[in-house]
Protein backbone atom coordinates (compact mmCIF):
# COMPACT_ATOMS: atom_id res chain seq x y z
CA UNK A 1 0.00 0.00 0.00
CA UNK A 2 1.56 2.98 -0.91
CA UNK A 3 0.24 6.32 1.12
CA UNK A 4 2.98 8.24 2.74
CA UNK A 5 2.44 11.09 5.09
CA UNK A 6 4.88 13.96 4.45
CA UNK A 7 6.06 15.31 8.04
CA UNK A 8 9.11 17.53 6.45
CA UNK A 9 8.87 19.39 3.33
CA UNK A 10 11.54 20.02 0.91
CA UNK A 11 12.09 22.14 -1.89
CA UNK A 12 14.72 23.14 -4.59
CA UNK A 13 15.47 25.71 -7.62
CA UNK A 14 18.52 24.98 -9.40
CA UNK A 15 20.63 27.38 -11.91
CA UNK A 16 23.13 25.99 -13.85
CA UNK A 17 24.12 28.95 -15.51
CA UNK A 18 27.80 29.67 -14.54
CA UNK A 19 27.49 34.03 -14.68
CA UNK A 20 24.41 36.46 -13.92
CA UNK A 21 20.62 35.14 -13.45
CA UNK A 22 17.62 35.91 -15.23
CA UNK A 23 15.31 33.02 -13.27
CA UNK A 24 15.70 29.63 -13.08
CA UNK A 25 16.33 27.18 -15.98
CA UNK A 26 14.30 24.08 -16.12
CA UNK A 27 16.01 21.05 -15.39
CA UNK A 28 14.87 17.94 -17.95
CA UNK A 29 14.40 13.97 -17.37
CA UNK A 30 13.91 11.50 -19.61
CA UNK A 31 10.46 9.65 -19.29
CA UNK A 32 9.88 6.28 -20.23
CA UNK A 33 6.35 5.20 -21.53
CA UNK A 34 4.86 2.11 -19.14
CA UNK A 35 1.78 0.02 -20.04
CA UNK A 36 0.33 -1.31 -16.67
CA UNK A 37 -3.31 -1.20 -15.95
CA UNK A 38 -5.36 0.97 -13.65
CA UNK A 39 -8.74 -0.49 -11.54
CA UNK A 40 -10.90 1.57 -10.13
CA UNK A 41 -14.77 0.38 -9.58
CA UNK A 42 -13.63 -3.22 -10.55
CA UNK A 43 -13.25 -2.06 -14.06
CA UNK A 44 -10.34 -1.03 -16.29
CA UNK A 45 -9.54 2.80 -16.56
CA UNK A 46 -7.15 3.84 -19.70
CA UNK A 47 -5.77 7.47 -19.00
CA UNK A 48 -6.19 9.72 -22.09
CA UNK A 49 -2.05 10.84 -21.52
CA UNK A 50 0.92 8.66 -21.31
CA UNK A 51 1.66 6.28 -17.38
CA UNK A 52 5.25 7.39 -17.43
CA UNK A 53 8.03 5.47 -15.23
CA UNK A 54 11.09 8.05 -14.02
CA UNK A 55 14.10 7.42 -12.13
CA UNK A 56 11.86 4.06 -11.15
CA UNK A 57 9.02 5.78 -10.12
CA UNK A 58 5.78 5.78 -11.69
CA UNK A 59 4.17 8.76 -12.84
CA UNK A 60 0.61 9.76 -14.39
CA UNK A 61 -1.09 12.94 -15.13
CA UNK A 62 -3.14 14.78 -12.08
CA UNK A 63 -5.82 15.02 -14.89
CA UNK A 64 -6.12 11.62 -15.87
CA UNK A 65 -6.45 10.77 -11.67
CA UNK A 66 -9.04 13.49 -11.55
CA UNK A 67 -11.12 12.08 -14.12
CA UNK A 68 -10.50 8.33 -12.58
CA UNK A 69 -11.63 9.66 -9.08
CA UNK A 70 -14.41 11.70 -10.66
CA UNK A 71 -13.30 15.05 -9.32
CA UNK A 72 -12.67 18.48 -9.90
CA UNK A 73 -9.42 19.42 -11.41
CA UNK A 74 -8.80 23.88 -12.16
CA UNK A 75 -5.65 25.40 -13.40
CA UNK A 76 -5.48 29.50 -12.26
CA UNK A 77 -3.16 30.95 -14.63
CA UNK A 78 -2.91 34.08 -13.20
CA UNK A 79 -1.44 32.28 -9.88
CA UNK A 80 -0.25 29.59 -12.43
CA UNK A 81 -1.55 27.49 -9.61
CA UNK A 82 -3.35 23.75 -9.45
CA UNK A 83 -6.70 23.47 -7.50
CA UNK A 84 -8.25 20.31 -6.94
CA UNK A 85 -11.69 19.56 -5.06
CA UNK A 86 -13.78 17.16 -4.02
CA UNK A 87 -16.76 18.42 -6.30
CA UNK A 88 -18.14 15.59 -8.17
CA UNK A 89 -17.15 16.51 -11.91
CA UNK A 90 -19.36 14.84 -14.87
CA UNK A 91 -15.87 13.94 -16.79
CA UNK A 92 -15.46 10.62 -16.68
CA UNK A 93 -14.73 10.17 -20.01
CA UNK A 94 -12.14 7.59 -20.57
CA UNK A 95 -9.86 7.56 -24.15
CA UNK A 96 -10.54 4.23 -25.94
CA UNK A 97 -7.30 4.67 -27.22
CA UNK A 98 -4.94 5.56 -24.54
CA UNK A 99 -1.21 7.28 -26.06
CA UNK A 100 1.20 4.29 -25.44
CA UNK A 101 3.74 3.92 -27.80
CA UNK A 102 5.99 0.60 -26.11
CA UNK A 103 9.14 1.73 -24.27
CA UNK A 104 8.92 5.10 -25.71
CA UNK A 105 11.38 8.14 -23.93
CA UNK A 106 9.61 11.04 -23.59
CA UNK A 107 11.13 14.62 -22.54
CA UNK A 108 9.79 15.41 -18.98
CA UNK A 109 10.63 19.44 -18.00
CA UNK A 110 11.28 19.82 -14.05
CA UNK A 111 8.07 22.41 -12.58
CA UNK A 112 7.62 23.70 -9.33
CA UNK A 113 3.72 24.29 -9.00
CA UNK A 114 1.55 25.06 -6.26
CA UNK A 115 -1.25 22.42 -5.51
CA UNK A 116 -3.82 22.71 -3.62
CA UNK A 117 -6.67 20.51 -2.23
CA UNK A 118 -9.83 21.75 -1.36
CA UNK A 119 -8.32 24.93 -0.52
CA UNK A 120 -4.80 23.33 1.52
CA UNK A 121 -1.48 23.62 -0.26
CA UNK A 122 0.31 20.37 -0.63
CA UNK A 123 3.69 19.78 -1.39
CA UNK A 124 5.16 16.84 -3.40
CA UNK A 125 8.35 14.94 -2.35
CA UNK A 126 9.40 13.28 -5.51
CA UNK A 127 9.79 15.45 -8.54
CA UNK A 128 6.99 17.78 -10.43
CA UNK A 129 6.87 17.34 -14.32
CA UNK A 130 5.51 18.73 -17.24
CA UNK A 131 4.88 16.68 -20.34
CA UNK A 132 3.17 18.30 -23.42
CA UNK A 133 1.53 20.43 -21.44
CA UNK A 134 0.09 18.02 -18.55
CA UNK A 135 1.33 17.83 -14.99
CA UNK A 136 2.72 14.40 -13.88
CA UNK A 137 3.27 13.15 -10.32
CA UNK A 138 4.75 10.53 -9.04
CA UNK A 139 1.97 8.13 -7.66
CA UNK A 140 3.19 8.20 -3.99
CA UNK A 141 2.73 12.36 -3.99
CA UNK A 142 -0.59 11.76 -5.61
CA UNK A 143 -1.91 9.56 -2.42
CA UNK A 144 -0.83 11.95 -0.14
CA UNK A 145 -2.14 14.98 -1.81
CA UNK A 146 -5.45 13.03 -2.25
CA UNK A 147 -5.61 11.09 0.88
CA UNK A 148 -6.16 7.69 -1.36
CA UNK A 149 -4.63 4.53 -1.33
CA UNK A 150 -2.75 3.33 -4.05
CA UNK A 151 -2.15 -0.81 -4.16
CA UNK A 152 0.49 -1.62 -6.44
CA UNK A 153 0.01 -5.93 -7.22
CA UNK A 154 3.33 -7.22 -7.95
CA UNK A 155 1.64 -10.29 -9.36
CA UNK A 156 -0.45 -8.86 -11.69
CA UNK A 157 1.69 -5.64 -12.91
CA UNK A 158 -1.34 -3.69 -12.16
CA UNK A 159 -2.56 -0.41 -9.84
CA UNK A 160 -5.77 -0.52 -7.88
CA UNK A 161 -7.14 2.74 -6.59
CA UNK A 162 -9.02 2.87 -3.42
CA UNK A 163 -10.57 6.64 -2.41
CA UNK A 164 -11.07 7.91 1.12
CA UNK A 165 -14.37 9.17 2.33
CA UNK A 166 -13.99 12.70 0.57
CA UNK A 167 -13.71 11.10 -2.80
CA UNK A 168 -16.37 10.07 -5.09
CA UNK A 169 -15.39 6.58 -4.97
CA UNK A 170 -17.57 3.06 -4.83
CA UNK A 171 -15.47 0.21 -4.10
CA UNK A 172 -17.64 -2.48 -6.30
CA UNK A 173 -16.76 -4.47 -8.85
CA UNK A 174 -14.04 -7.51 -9.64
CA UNK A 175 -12.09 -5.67 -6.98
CA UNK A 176 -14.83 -5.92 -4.51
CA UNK A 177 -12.71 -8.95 -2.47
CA UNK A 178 -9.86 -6.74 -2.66
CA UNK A 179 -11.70 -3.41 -1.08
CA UNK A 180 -13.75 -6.03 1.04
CA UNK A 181 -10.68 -6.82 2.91
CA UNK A 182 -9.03 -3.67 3.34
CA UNK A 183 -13.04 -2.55 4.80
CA UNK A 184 -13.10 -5.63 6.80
CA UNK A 185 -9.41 -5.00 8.15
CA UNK A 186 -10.58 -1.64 8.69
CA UNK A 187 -13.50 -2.30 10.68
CA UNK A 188 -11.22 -5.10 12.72
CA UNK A 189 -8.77 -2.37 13.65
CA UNK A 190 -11.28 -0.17 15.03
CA UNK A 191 -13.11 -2.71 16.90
CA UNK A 192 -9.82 -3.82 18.31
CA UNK A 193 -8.87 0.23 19.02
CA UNK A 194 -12.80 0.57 20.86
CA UNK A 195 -11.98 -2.93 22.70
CA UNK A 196 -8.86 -1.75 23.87
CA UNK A 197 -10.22 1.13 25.06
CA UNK A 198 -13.27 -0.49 27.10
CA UNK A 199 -10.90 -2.62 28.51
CA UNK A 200 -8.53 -0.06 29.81
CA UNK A 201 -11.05 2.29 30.97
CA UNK A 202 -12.80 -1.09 32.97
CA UNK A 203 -9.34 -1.63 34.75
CA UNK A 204 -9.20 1.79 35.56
CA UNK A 205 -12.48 1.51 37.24
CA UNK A 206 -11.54 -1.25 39.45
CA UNK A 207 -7.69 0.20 40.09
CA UNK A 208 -9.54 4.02 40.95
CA UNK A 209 -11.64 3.00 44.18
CA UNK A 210 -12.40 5.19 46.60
CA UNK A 211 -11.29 2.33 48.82
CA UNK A 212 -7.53 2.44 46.80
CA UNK A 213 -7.19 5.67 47.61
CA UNK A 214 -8.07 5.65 51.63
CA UNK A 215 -5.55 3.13 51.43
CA UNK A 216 -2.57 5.67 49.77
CA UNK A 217 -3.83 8.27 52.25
CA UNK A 218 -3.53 6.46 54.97
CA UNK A 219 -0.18 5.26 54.09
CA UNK A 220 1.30 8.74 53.41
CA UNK A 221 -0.80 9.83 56.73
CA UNK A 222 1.47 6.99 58.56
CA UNK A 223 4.69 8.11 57.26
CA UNK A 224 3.78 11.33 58.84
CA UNK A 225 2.52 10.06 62.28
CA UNK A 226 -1.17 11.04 61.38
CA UNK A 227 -4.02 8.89 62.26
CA UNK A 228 -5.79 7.23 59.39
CA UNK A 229 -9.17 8.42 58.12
CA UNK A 230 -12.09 6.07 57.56
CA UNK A 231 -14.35 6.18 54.14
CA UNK A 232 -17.89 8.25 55.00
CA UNK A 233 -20.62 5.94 54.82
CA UNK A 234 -23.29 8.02 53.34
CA UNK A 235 -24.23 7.24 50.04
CA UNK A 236 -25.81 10.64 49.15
CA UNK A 237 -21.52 12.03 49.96
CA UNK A 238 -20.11 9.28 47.90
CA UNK A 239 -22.56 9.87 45.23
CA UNK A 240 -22.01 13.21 45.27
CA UNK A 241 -17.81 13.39 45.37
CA UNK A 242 -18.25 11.07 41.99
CA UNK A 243 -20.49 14.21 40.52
CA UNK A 244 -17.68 16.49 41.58
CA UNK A 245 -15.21 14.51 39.48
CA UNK A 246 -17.66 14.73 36.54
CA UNK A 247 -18.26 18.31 37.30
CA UNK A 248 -14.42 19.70 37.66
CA UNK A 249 -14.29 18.19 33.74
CA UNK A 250 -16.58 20.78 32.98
CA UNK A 251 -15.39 23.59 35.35
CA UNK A 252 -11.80 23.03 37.09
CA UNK A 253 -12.67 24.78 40.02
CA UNK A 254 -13.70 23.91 43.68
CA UNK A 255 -16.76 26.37 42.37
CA UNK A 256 -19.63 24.52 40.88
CA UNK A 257 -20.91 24.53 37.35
CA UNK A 258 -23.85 26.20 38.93
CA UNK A 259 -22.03 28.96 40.44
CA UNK A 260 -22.65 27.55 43.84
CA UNK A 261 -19.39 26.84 46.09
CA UNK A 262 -18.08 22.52 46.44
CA UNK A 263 -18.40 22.85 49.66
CA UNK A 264 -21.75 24.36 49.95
CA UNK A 265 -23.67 21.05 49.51
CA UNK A 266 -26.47 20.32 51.34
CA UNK A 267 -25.35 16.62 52.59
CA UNK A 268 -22.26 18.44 53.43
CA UNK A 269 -23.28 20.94 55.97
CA UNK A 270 -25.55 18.84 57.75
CA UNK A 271 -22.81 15.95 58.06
CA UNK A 272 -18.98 16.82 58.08
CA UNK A 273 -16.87 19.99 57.56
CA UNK A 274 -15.13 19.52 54.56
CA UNK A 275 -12.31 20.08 52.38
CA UNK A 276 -11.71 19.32 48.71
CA UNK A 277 -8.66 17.92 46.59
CA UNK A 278 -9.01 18.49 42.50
CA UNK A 279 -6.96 16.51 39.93
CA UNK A 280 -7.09 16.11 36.37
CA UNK A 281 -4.67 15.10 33.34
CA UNK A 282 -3.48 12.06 34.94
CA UNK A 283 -5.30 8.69 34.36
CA UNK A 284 -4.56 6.78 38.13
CA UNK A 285 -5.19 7.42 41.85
CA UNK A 286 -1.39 6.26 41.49
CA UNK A 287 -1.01 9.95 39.51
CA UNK A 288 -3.42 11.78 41.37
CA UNK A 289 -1.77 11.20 44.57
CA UNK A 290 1.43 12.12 43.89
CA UNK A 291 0.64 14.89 42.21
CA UNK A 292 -1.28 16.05 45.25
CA UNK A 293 1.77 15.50 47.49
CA UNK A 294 4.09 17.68 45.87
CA UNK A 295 1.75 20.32 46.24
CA UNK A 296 1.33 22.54 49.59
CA UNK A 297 -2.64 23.01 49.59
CA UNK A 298 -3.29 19.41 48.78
CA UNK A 299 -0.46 17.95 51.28
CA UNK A 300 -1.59 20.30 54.52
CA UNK A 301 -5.65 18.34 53.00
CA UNK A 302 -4.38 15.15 53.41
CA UNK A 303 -2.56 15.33 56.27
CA UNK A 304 -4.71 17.73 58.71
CA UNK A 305 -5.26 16.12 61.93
CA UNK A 306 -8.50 17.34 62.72
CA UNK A 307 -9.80 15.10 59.64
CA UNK A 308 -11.67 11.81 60.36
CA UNK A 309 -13.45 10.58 57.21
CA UNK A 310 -12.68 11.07 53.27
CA UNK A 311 -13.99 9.84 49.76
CA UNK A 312 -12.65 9.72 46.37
CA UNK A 313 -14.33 10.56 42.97
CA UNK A 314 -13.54 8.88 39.91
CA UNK A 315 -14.71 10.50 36.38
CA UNK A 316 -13.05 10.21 32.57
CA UNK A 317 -13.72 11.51 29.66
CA UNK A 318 -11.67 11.27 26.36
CA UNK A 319 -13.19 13.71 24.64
CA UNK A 320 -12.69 16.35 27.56
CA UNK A 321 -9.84 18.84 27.80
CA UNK A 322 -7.70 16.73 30.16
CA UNK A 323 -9.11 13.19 29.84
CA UNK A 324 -9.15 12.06 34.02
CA UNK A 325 -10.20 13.49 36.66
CA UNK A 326 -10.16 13.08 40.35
CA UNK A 327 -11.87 14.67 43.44
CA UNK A 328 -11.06 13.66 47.61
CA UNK A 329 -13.23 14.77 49.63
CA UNK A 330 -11.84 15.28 53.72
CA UNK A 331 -14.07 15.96 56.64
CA UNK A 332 -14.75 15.47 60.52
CA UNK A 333 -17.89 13.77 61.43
CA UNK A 334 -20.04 15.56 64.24
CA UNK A 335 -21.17 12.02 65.96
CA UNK A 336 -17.01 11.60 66.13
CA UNK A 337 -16.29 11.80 69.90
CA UNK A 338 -13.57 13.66 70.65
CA UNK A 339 -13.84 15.07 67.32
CA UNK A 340 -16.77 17.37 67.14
CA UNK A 341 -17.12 20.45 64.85
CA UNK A 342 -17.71 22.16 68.30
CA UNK A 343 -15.48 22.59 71.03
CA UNK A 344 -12.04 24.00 72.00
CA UNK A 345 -10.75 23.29 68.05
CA UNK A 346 -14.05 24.19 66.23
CA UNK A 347 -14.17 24.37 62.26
CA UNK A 348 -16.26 26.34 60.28
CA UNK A 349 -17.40 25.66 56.69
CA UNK A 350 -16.54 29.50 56.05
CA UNK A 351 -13.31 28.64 57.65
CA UNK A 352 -12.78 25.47 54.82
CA UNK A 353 -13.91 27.69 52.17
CA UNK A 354 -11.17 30.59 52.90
CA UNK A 355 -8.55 27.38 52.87
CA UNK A 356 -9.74 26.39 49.64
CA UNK A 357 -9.36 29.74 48.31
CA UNK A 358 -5.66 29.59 49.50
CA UNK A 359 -5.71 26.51 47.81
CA UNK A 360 -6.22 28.06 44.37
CA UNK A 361 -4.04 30.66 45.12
CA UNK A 362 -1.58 28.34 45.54
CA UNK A 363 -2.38 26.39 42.75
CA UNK A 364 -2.74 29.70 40.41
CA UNK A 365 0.89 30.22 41.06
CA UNK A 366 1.95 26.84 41.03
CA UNK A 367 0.45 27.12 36.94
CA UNK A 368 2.01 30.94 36.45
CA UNK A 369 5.46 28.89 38.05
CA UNK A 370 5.17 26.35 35.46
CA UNK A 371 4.11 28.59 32.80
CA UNK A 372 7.18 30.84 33.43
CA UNK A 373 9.59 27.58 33.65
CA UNK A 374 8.52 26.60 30.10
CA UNK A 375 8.47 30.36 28.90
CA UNK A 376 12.49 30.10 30.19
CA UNK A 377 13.22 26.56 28.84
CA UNK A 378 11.87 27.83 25.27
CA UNK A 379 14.24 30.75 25.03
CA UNK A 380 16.83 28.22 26.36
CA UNK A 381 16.16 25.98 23.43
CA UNK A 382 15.73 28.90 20.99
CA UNK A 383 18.92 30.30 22.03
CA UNK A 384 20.81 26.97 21.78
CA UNK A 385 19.50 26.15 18.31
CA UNK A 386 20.30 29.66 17.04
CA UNK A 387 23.94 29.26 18.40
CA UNK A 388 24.18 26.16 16.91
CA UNK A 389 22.12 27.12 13.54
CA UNK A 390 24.78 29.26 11.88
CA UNK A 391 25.98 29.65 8.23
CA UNK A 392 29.70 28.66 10.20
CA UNK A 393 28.41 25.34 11.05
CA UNK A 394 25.87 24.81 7.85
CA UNK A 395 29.58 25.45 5.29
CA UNK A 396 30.95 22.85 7.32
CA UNK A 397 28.67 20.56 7.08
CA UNK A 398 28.08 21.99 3.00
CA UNK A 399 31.99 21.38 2.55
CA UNK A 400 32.45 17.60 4.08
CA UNK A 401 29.54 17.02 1.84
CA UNK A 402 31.33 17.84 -1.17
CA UNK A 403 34.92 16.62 0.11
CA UNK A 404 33.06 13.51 0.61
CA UNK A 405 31.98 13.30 -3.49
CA UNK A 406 35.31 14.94 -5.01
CA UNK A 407 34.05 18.43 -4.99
CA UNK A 408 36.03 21.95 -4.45
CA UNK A 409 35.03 23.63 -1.26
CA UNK A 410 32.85 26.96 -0.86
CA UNK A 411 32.98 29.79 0.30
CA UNK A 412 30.60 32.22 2.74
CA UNK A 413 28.98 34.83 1.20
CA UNK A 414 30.69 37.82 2.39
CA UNK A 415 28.11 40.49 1.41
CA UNK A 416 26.69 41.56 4.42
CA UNK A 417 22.66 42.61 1.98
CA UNK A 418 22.59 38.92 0.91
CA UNK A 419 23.07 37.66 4.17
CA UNK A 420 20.57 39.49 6.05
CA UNK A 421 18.24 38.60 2.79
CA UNK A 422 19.06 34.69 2.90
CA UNK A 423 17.77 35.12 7.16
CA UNK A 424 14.72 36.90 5.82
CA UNK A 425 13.99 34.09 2.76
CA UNK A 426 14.32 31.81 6.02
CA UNK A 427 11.34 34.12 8.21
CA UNK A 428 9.28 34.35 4.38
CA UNK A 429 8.77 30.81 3.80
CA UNK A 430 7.41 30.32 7.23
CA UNK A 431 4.54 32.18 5.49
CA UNK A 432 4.64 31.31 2.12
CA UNK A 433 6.96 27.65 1.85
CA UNK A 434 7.57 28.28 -2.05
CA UNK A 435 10.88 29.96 -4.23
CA UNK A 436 8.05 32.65 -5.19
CA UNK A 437 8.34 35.66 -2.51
CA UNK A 438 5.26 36.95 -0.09
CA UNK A 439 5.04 40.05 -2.86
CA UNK A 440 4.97 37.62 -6.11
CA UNK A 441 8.42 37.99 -7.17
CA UNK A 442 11.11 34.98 -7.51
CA UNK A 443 13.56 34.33 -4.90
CA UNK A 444 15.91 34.46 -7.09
CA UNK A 445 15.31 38.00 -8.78
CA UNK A 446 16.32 40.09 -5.46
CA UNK A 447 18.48 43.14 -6.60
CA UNK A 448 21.19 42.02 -4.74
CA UNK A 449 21.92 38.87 -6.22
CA UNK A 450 21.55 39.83 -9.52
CA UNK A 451 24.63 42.30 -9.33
CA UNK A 452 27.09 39.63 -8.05
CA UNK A 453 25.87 35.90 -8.14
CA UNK A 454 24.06 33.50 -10.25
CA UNK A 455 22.70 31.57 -7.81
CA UNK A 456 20.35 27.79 -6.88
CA UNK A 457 18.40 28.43 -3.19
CA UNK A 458 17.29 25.01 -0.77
CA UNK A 459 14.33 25.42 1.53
CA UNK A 460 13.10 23.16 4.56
CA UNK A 461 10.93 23.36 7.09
CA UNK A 462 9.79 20.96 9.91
CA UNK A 463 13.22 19.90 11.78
CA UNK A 464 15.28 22.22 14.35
CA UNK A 465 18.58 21.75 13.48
CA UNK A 466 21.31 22.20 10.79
CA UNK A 467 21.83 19.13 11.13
CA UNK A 468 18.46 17.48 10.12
CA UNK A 469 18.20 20.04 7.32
CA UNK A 470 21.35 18.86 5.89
CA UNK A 471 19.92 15.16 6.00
CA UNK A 472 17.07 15.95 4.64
CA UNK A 473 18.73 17.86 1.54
CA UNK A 474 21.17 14.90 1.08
CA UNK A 475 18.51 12.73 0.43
CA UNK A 476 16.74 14.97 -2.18
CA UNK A 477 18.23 14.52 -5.55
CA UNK A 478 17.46 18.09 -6.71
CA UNK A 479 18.76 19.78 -3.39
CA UNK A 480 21.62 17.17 -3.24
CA UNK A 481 22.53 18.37 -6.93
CA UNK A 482 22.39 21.75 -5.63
CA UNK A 483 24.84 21.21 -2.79
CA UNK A 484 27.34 19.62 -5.00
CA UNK A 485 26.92 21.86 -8.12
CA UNK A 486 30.78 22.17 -9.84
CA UNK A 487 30.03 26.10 -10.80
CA UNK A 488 29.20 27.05 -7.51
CA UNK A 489 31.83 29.25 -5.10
CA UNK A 490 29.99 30.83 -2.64
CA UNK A 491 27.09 29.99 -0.43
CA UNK A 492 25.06 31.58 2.76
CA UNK A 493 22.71 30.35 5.33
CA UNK A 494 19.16 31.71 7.28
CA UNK A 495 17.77 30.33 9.66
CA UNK A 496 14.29 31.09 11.40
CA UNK A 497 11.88 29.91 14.63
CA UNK A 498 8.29 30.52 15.09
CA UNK A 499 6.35 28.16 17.52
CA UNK A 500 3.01 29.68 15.76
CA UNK A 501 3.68 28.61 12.56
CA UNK A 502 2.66 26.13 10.41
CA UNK A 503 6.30 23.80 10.65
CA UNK A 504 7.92 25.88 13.50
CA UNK A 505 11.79 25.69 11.98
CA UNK A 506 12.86 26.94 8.74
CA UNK A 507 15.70 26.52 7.01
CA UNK A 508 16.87 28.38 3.44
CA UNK A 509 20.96 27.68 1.45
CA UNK A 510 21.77 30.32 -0.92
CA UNK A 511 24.40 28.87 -3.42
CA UNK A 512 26.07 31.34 -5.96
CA UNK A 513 29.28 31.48 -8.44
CA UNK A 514 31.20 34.75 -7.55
CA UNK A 515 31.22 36.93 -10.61
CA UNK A 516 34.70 37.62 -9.48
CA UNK A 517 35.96 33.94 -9.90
């Protein structure tokens, strides 16, 4: 099955000329004509335009997949863009005579043209040709633009296409046992996922016990020479500290949904003098209480000595913001000898209210703590990755490269305009990821690189480092060409960071021939 999901995204413009730069010259392949068959609907589909084999991967036309998927296919020549929808299109016309002409080589001219899919920009990761006017992609970049699966069978030489949901697709036909498997494989895996889920959410119920958590209580009360609380008995409390864990996934706040204070309950008053514990994010009681002892409010809860009786709350929802949530609920009884809510150590519900308000505080600054921590650790990680992102380090890596495959070394840039324009290519493709600029113009046609270099430029986005970029480029035959190009002398690189964006890290190599040399 051949569907690949594209997590970093390359790109490359290449010039070959060896002085001065008028745009970029198109770099040709040779295509060889194939003659395998397509399925689709458990019949044959013949494409209208050639099936085309390059550099070992198979190629066909984005019009002749339209028109086999029954879709919308546009070409805006004023953005000299490609927009494809899922709008049902009545072309599906199929040529009775499809152009095949045995082993022939066709010319295929290199292109670098935006896609997009219902209204998303895709990018391929295999090369982008044009052939007599049509646009060919390879069929890997065509499942993952499409969201489709694409079966190549060995056995029988043959493709069979199988849509997603989006597609106008009906998998009937001779292929029907095919697409009856993948369904019923489908339909396994999710029963298996749902399974798997009922089963971990059942062991969770039995592992998240009020009972299991007395137990940790009582434990950590021990280790700090407290007596040990006993579970209260009434079933209206208990029933009520599980609606507190459903209600804090709702509201995480010791106020109700209603507006009315935790504490505040009826049951409550008439019964104990209470405090309250809130957890959520972690799935255990294991988690909960831990979490709870690290934290000053919640500790001084579970270990006051004037506390006789406690429940826990249980409540999970994976479709909530945090998933698991978790309530104790501390109080003294009244018919507790020796431990009335009168007396010489009385407690007041207004008294357990202005705790829990303490409690928040705490826990309001516990969050603006951690908030500022990971504020800190980001601009230690930014700062790190720009000292170790630098146009020093990316040469070096640029030069072994090429010592590595027999080539002369380069050179940095020295012009101080191109290298403050190769870091702002780097901060422009986190908006737009193509060689054409925010304003419309090429990359390529910027003032100051027309007066001293003819020049190829590398973009990548998704990995931090210089390091991964460089990985990724060697592994790109275009960007790899560009790298070890014979006429280049000089090279510069930009780096840029934006955790808002769509790929976060972006990465741009400038390559030039000096007019000097």
């Amino acid at each position: 099955m051949i569907k690949k999901l594209l997590s970093k995204l390359l790109v490359t413009v290449v010039v070959v000329s060896a002085v001065g730069i008028s745009d970029v010259e198109a770099r040709s392949y040779n295509a060889k004509t194939a003659d395998f068959p397509i399925y689709m609907n458990g019949s044959l589909k013949n494409p209208e335009f050639y099936k085309l084999v390059v550099d070992g991967r198979t190629y066909l036309s984005i019009r002749d997949i339209a028109t086999i998927l029954g879709i919308e296919i546009d070409w805006n020549s004023s953005e000299r863009a490609v927009y494809i929808s899922d709008t049902p299109s009545e072309n599906t016309n199929y040529s009775s005579s499809p152009k095949y002409y045995g082993n022939k080589i066709i010319k295929s001219t290199e292109v670098t043209i935006p896609i997009y899919t219902n209204g998303i920009r895709k990018y391929s990761n295999n090369l982008e040709l044009m052939v007599e006017g049509r646009l060919y992609l390879s069929i890997r970049d065509i499942a993952d633009m499409l969201d489709i699966d694409i079966d190549w069978d060995n056995n029988s030489k043959s493709i069979y296409i199988v849509g997603n949901s989006n597609t106008n697709v009906d998998n009937k036909g001779v292929n029907v046992e095919k697409n009856d498997m993948i369904k019923k494989q489908q339909n396994t895996t999710q029963e298996n996922k749902e399974i798997k889920k009922e089963q971990e959410l059942e062991k969770l119920k039995q592992q998240n016990t009020a009972e299991e958590m007395l137990r940790l209580v009582n434990e950590f009360r021990a280790e700090n020479g407290k007596s040990k609380l006993e579970l209260m008995p009434e079933r209206e409390i208990q029933d009520y500290t599980n609606l507190r864990a459903e209600e804090i996934s709702k509201l995480f706040s010791h106020t109700r949904p209603d507006g009315s204070s935790a504490l505040a309950y009826s049951a409550l008053r008439d019964f104990y003098t209470a405090g309250e514990n809130i957890y959520a994010g972690r799935m255990t009681v294991y988690d909960a209480i831990e979490g709870w002892k690290k934290s000053p409010g919640h500790r001084s809860n579970m270990l006051d000595d004037r506390y006789t009786h406690m429940y826990y709350g249980y409540y999970y929802s994976p479709n909530s913001k945090y998933g698991s949530y978790h309530v104790q609920i501390f109080g003294i009884s009244k018919n507790k000898e020796g431990k009335q809510a009168t007396g010489s150590n009385p407690i007041k519900v207004g008294e357990d209210e202005e705790a829990i308000k303490k409690q928040e505080e705490l826990e309001k600054q516990r969050q603006q703590n951690a908030a500022e921590e990971e504020r800190i650790k980001k601009e230690k990680e930014s700062e790190e990755l720009k000292q170790q992102n630098t146009a020093e380090e990316m040469l070096r890596l640029v030069n072994e490269f090429r010592e590595e495959n027999g080539k002369a070394r380069l050179e940095l840039i020295p012009e101080r305009e191109i290298q403050d324009y190769t870091n702002l290519r780097a901060e422009e493709i986190s908006r737009v990821f193509s060689h054409t600029r925010p304003d419309g113009s090429s990359a390529l046609s910027y003032s100051g690189l027309r007066g001293f270099y003819a020049v190829g430029e590398n973009i990548y986005a998704g990995s931090k480092t210089v390091y991964d970029a460089m990985e990724g480029w060697k592994n790109s035959s275009g960007h790899r060409n560009n790298m070890l190009n014979d006429n280049y002398t000089h090279m510069y690189y930009g780096y840029y960071h934006n955790d808002n964006s769509e790929y976060g890290d972006y990465h741009v190599q400038l390559f030039g021939t000096s007019s000097n040399n």
